[in-house]
PDB file of N, CA and C in Angstrom:
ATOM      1  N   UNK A   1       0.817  -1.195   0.000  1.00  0.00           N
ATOM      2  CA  UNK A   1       0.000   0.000   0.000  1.00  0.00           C
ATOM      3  C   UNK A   1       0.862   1.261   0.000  1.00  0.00           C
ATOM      4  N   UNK A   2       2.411   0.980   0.409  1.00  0.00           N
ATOM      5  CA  UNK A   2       2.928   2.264   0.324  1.00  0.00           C
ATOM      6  C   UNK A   2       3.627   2.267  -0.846  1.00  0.00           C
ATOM      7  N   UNK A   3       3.399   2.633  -2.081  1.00  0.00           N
ATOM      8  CA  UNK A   3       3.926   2.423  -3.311  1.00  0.00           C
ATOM      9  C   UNK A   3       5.411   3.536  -3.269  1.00  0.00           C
ATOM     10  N   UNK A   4       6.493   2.778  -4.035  1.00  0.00           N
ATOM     11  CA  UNK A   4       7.402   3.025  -4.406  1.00  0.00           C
ATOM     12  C   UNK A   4       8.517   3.538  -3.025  1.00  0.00           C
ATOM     13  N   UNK A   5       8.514   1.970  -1.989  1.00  0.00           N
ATOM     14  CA  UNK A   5       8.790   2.098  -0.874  1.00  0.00           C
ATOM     15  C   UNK A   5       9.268   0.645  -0.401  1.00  0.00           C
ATOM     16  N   UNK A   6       9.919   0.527   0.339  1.00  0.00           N
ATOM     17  CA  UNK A   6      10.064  -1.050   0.892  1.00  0.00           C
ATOM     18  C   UNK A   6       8.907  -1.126   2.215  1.00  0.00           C
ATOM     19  N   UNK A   7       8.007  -0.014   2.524  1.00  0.00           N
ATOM     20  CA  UNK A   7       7.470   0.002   4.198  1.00  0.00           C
ATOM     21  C   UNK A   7       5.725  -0.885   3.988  1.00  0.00           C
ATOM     22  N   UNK A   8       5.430  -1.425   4.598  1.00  0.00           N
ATOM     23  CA  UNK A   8       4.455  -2.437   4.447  1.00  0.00           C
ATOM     24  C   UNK A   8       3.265  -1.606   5.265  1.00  0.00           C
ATOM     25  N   UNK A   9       1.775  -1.974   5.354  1.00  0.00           N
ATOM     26  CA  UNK A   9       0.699  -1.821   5.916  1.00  0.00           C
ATOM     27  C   UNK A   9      -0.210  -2.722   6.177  1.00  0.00           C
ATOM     28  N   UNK A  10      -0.861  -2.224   7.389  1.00  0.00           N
ATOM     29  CA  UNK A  10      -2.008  -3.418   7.843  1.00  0.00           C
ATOM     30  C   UNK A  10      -3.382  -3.055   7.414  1.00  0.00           C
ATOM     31  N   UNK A  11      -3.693  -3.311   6.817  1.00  0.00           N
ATOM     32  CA  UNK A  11      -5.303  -2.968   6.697  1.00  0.00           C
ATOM     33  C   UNK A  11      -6.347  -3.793   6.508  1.00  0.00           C
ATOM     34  N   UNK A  12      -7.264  -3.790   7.175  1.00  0.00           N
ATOM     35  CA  UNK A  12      -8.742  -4.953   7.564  1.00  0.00           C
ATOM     36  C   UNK A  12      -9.029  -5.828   5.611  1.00  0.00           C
ATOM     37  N   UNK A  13      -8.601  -7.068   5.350  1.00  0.00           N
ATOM     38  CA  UNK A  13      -8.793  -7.391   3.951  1.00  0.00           C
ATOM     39  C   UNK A  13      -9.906  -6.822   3.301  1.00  0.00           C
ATOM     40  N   UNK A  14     -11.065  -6.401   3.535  1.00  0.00           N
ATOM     41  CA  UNK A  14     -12.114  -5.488   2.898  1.00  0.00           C
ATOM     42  C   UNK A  14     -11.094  -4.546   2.298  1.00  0.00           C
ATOM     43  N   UNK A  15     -10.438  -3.677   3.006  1.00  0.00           N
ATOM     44  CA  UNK A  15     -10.295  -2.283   2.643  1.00  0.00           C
ATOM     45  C   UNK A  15      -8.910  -2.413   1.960  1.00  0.00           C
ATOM     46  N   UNK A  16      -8.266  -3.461   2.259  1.00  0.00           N
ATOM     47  CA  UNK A  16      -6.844  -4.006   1.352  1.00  0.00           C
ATOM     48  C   UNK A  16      -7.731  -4.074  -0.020  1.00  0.00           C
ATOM     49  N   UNK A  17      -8.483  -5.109  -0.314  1.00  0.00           N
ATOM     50  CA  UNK A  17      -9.084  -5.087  -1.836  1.00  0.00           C
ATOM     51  C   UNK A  17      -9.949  -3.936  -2.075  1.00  0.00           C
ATOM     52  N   UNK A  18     -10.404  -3.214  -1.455  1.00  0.00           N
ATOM     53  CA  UNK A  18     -10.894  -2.265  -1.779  1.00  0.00           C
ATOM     54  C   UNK A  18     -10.269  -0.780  -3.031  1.00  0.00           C
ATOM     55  N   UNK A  19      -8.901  -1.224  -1.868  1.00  0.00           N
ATOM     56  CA  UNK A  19      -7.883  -0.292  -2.528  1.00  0.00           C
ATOM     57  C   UNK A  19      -7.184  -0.253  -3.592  1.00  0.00           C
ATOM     58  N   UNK A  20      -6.607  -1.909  -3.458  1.00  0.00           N
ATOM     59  CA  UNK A  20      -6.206  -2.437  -4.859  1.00  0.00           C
ATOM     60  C   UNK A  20      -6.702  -2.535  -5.580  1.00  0.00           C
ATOM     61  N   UNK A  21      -8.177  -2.148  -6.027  1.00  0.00           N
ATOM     62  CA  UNK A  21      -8.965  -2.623  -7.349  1.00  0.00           C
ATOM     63  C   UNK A  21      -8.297  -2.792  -8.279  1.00  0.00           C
ATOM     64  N   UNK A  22      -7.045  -2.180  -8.664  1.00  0.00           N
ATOM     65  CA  UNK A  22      -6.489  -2.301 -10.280  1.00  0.00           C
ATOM     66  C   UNK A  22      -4.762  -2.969  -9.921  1.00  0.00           C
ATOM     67  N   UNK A  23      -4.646  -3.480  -8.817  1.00  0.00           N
ATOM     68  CA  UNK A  23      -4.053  -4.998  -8.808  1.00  0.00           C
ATOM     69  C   UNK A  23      -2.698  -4.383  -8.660  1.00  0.00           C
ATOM     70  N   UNK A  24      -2.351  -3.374  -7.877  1.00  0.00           N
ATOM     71  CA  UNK A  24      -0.986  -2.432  -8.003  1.00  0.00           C
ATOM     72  C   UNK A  24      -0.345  -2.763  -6.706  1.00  0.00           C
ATOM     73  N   UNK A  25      -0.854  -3.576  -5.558  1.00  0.00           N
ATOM     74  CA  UNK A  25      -0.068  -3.980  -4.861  1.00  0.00           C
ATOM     75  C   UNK A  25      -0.011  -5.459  -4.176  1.00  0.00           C
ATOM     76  N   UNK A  26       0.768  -5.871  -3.838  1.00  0.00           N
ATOM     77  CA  UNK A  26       0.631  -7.139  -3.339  1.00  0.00           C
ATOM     78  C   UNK A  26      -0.168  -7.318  -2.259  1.00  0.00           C
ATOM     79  N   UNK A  27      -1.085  -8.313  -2.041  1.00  0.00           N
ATOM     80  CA  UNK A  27      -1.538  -8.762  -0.540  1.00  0.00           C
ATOM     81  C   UNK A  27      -0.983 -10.014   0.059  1.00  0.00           C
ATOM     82  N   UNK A  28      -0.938  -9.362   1.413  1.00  0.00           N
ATOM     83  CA  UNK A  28      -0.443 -11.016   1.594  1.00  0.00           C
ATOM     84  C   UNK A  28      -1.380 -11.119   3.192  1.00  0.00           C
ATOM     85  N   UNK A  29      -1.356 -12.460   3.118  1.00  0.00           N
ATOM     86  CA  UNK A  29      -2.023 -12.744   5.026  1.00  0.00           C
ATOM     87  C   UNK A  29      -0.862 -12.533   5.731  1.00  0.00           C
ATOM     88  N   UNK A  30      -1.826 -12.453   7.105  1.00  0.00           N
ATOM     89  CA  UNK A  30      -0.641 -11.936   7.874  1.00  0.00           C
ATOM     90  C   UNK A  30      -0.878 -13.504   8.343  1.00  0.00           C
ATOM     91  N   UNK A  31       0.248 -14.201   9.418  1.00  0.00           N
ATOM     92  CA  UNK A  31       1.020 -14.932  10.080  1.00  0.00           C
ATOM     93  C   UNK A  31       0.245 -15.303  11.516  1.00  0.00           C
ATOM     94  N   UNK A  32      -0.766 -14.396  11.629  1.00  0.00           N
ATOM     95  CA  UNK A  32      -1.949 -14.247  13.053  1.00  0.00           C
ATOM     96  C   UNK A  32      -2.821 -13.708  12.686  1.00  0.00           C
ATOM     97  N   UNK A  33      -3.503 -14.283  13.418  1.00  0.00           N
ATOM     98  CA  UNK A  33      -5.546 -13.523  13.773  1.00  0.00           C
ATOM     99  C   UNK A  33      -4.712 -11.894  14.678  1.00  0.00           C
ATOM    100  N   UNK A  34      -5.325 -11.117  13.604  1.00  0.00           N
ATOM    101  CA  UNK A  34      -5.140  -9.774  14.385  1.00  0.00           C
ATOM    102  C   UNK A  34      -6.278  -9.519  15.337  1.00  0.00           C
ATOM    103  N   UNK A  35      -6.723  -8.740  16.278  1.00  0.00           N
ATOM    104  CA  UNK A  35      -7.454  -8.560  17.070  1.00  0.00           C
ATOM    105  C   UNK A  35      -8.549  -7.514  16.474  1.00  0.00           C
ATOM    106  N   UNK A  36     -10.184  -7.945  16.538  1.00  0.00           N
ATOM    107  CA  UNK A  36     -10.875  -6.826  15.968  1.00  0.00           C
ATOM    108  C   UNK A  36     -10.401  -5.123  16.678  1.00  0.00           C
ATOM    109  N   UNK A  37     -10.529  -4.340  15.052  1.00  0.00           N
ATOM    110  CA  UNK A  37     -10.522  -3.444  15.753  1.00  0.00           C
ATOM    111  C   UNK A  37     -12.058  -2.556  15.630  1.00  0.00           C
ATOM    112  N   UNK A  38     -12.290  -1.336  16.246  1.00  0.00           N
ATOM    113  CA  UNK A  38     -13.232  -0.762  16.034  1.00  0.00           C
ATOM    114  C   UNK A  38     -12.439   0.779  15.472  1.00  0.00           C
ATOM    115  N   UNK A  39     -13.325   1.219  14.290  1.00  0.00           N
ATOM    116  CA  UNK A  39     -13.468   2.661  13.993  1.00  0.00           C
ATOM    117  C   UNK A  39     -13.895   3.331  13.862  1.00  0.00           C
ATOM    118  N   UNK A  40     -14.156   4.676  15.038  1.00  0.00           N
ATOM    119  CA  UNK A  40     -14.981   5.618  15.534  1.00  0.00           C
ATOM    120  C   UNK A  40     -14.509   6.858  14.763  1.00  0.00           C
ATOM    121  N   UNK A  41     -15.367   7.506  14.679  1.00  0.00           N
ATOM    122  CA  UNK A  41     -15.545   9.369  14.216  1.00  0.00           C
ATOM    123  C   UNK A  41     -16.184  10.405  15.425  1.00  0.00           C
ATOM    124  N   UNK A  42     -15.162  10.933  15.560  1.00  0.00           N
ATOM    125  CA  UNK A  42     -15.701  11.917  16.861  1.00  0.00           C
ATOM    126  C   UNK A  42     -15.748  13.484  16.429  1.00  0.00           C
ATOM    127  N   UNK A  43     -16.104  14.146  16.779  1.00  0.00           N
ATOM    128  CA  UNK A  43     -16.033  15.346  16.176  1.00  0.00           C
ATOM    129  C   UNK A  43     -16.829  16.298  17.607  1.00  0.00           C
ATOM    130  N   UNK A  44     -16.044  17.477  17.454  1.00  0.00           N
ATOM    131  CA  UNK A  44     -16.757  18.395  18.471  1.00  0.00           C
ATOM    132  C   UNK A  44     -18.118  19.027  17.918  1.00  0.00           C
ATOM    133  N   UNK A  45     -19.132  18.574  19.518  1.00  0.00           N
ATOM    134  CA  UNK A  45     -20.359  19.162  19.141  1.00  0.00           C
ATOM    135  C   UNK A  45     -20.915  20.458  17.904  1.00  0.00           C
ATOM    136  N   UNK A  46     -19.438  21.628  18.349  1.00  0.00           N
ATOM    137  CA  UNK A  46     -19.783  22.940  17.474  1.00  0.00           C
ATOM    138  C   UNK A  46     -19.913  22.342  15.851  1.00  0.00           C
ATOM    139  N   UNK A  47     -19.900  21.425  15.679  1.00  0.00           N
ATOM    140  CA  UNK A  47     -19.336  20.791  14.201  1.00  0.00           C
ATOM    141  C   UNK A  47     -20.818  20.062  13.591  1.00  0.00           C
ATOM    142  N   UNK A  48     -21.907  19.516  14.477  1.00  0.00           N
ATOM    143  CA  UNK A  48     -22.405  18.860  13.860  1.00  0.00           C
ATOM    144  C   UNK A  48     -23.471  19.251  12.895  1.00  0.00           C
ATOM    145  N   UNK A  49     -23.477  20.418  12.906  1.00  0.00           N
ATOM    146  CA  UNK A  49     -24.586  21.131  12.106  1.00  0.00           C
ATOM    147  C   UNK A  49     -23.571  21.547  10.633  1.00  0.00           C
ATOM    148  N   UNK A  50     -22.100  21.546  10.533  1.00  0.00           N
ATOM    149  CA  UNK A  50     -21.335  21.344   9.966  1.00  0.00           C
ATOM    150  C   UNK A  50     -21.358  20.811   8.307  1.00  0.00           C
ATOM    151  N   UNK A  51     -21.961  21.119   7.109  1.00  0.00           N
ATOM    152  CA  UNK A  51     -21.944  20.651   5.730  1.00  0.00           C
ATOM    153  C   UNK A  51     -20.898  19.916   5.812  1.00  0.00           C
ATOM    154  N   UNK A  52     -19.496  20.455   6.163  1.00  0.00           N
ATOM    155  CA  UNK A  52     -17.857  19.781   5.407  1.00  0.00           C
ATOM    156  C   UNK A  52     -18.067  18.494   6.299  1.00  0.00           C
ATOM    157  N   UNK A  53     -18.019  18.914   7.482  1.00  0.00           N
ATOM    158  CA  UNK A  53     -18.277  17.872   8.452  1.00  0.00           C
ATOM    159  C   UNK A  53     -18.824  16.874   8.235  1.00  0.00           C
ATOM    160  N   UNK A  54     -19.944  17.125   7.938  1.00  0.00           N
ATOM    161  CA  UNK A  54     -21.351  15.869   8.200  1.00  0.00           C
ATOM    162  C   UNK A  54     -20.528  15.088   6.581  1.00  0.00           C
ATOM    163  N   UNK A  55     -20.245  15.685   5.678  1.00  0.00           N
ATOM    164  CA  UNK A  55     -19.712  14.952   4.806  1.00  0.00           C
ATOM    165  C   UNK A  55     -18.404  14.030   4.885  1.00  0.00           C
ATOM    166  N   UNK A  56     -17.236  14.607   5.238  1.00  0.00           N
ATOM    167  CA  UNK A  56     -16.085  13.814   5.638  1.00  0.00           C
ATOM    168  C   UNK A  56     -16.585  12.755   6.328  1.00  0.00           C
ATOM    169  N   UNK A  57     -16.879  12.957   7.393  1.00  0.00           N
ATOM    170  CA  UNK A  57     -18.255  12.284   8.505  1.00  0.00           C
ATOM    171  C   UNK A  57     -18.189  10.500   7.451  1.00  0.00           C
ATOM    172  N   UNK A  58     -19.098  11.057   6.994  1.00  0.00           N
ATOM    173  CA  UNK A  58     -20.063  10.253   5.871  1.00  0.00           C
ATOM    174  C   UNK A  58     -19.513   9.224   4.920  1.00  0.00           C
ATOM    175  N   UNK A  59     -17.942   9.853   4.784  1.00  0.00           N
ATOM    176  CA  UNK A  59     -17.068   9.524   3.562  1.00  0.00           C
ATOM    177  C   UNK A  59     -16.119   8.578   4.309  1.00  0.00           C
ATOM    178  N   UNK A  60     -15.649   8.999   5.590  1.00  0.00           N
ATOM    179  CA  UNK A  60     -14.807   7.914   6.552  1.00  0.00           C
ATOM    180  C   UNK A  60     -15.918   6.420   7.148  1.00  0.00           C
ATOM    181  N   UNK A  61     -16.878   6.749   7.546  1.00  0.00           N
ATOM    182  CA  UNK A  61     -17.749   6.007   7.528  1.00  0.00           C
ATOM    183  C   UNK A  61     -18.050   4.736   6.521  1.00  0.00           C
ATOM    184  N   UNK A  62     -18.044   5.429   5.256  1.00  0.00           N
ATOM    185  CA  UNK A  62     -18.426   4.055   3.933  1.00  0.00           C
ATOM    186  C   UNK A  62     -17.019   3.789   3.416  1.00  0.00           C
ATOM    187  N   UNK A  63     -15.899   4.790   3.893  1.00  0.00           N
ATOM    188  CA  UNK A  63     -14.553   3.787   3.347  1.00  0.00           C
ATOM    189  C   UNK A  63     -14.243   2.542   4.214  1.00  0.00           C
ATOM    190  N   UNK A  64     -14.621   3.079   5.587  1.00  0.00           N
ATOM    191  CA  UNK A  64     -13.972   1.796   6.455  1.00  0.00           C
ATOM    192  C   UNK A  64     -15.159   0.771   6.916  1.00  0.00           C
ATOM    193  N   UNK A  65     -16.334   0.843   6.404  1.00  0.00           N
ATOM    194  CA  UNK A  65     -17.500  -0.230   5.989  1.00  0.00           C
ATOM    195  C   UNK A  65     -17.093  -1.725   4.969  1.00  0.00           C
ATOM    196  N   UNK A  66     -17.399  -2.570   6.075  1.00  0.00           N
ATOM    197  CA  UNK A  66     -17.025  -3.668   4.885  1.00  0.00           C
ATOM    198  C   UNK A  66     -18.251  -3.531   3.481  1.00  0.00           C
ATOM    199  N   UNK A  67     -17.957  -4.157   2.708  1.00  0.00           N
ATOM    200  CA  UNK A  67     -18.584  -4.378   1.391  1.00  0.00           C
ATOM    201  C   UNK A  67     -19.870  -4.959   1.721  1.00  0.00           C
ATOM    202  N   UNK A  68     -20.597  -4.257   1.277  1.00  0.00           N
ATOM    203  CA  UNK A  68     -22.347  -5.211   1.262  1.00  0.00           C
ATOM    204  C   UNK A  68     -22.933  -4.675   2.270  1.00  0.00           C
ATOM    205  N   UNK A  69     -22.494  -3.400   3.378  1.00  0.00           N
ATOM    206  CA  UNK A  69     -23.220  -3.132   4.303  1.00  0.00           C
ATOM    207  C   UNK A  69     -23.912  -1.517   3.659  1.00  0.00           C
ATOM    208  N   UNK A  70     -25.078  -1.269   3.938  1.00  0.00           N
ATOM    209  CA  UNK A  70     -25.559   0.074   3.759  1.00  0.00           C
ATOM    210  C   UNK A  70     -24.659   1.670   3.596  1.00  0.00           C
ATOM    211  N   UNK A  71     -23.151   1.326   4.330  1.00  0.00           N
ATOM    212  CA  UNK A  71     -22.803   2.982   4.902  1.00  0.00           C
ATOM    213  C   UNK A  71     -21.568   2.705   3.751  1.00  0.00           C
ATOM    214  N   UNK A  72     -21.204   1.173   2.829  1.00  0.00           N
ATOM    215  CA  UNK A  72     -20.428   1.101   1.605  1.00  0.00           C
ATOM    216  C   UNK A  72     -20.917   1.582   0.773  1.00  0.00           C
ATOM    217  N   UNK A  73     -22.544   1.219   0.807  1.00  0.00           N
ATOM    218  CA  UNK A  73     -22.489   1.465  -0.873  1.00  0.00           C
ATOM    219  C   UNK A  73     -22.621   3.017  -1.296  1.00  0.00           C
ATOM    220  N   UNK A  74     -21.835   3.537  -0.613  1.00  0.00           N
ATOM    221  CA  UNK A  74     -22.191   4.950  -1.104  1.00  0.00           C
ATOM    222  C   UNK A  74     -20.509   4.960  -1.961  1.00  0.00           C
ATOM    223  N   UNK A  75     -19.853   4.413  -1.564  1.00  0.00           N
ATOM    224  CA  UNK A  75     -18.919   4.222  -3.188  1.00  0.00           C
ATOM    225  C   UNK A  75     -18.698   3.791  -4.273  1.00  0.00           C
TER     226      UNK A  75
END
């Protein structure tokens, strides 16, 4: 994922193929069961009435959505 680099990344296999759609980096399994993680969006109250906000919001939300759930298919 870090192109034109020797440095490697972890990312949940959804969002590994997600990324690679056009086959530009290698995947590989990792060696262990990684531990679930969870990913939250926090934002200060003054923000939620926020257009940019509520959008970024929205956009971190359906990237880190596995595939086939409601808050993906908005890509």
């Amino acid at each position: 994922m870090v192109r034109n680099t020797d440095l490697a990344v972890i990312f949940p296999e959804f969002l590994s193929r997600r990324f690679n759609k056009a086959g530009e980096f290698q995947l590989m399994s990792l060696p262990f069961d990684p531990p679930p993680i969870e990913v939250k969006v926090h934002t200060h109250p003054r923000f939620n009435n926020d257009l940019g906000v509520k959008w970024l919001r929205s956009l971190i939300v359906a990237v880190f959505a596995p595939e086939g759930t409601s808050a993906a298919s908005g890509l």
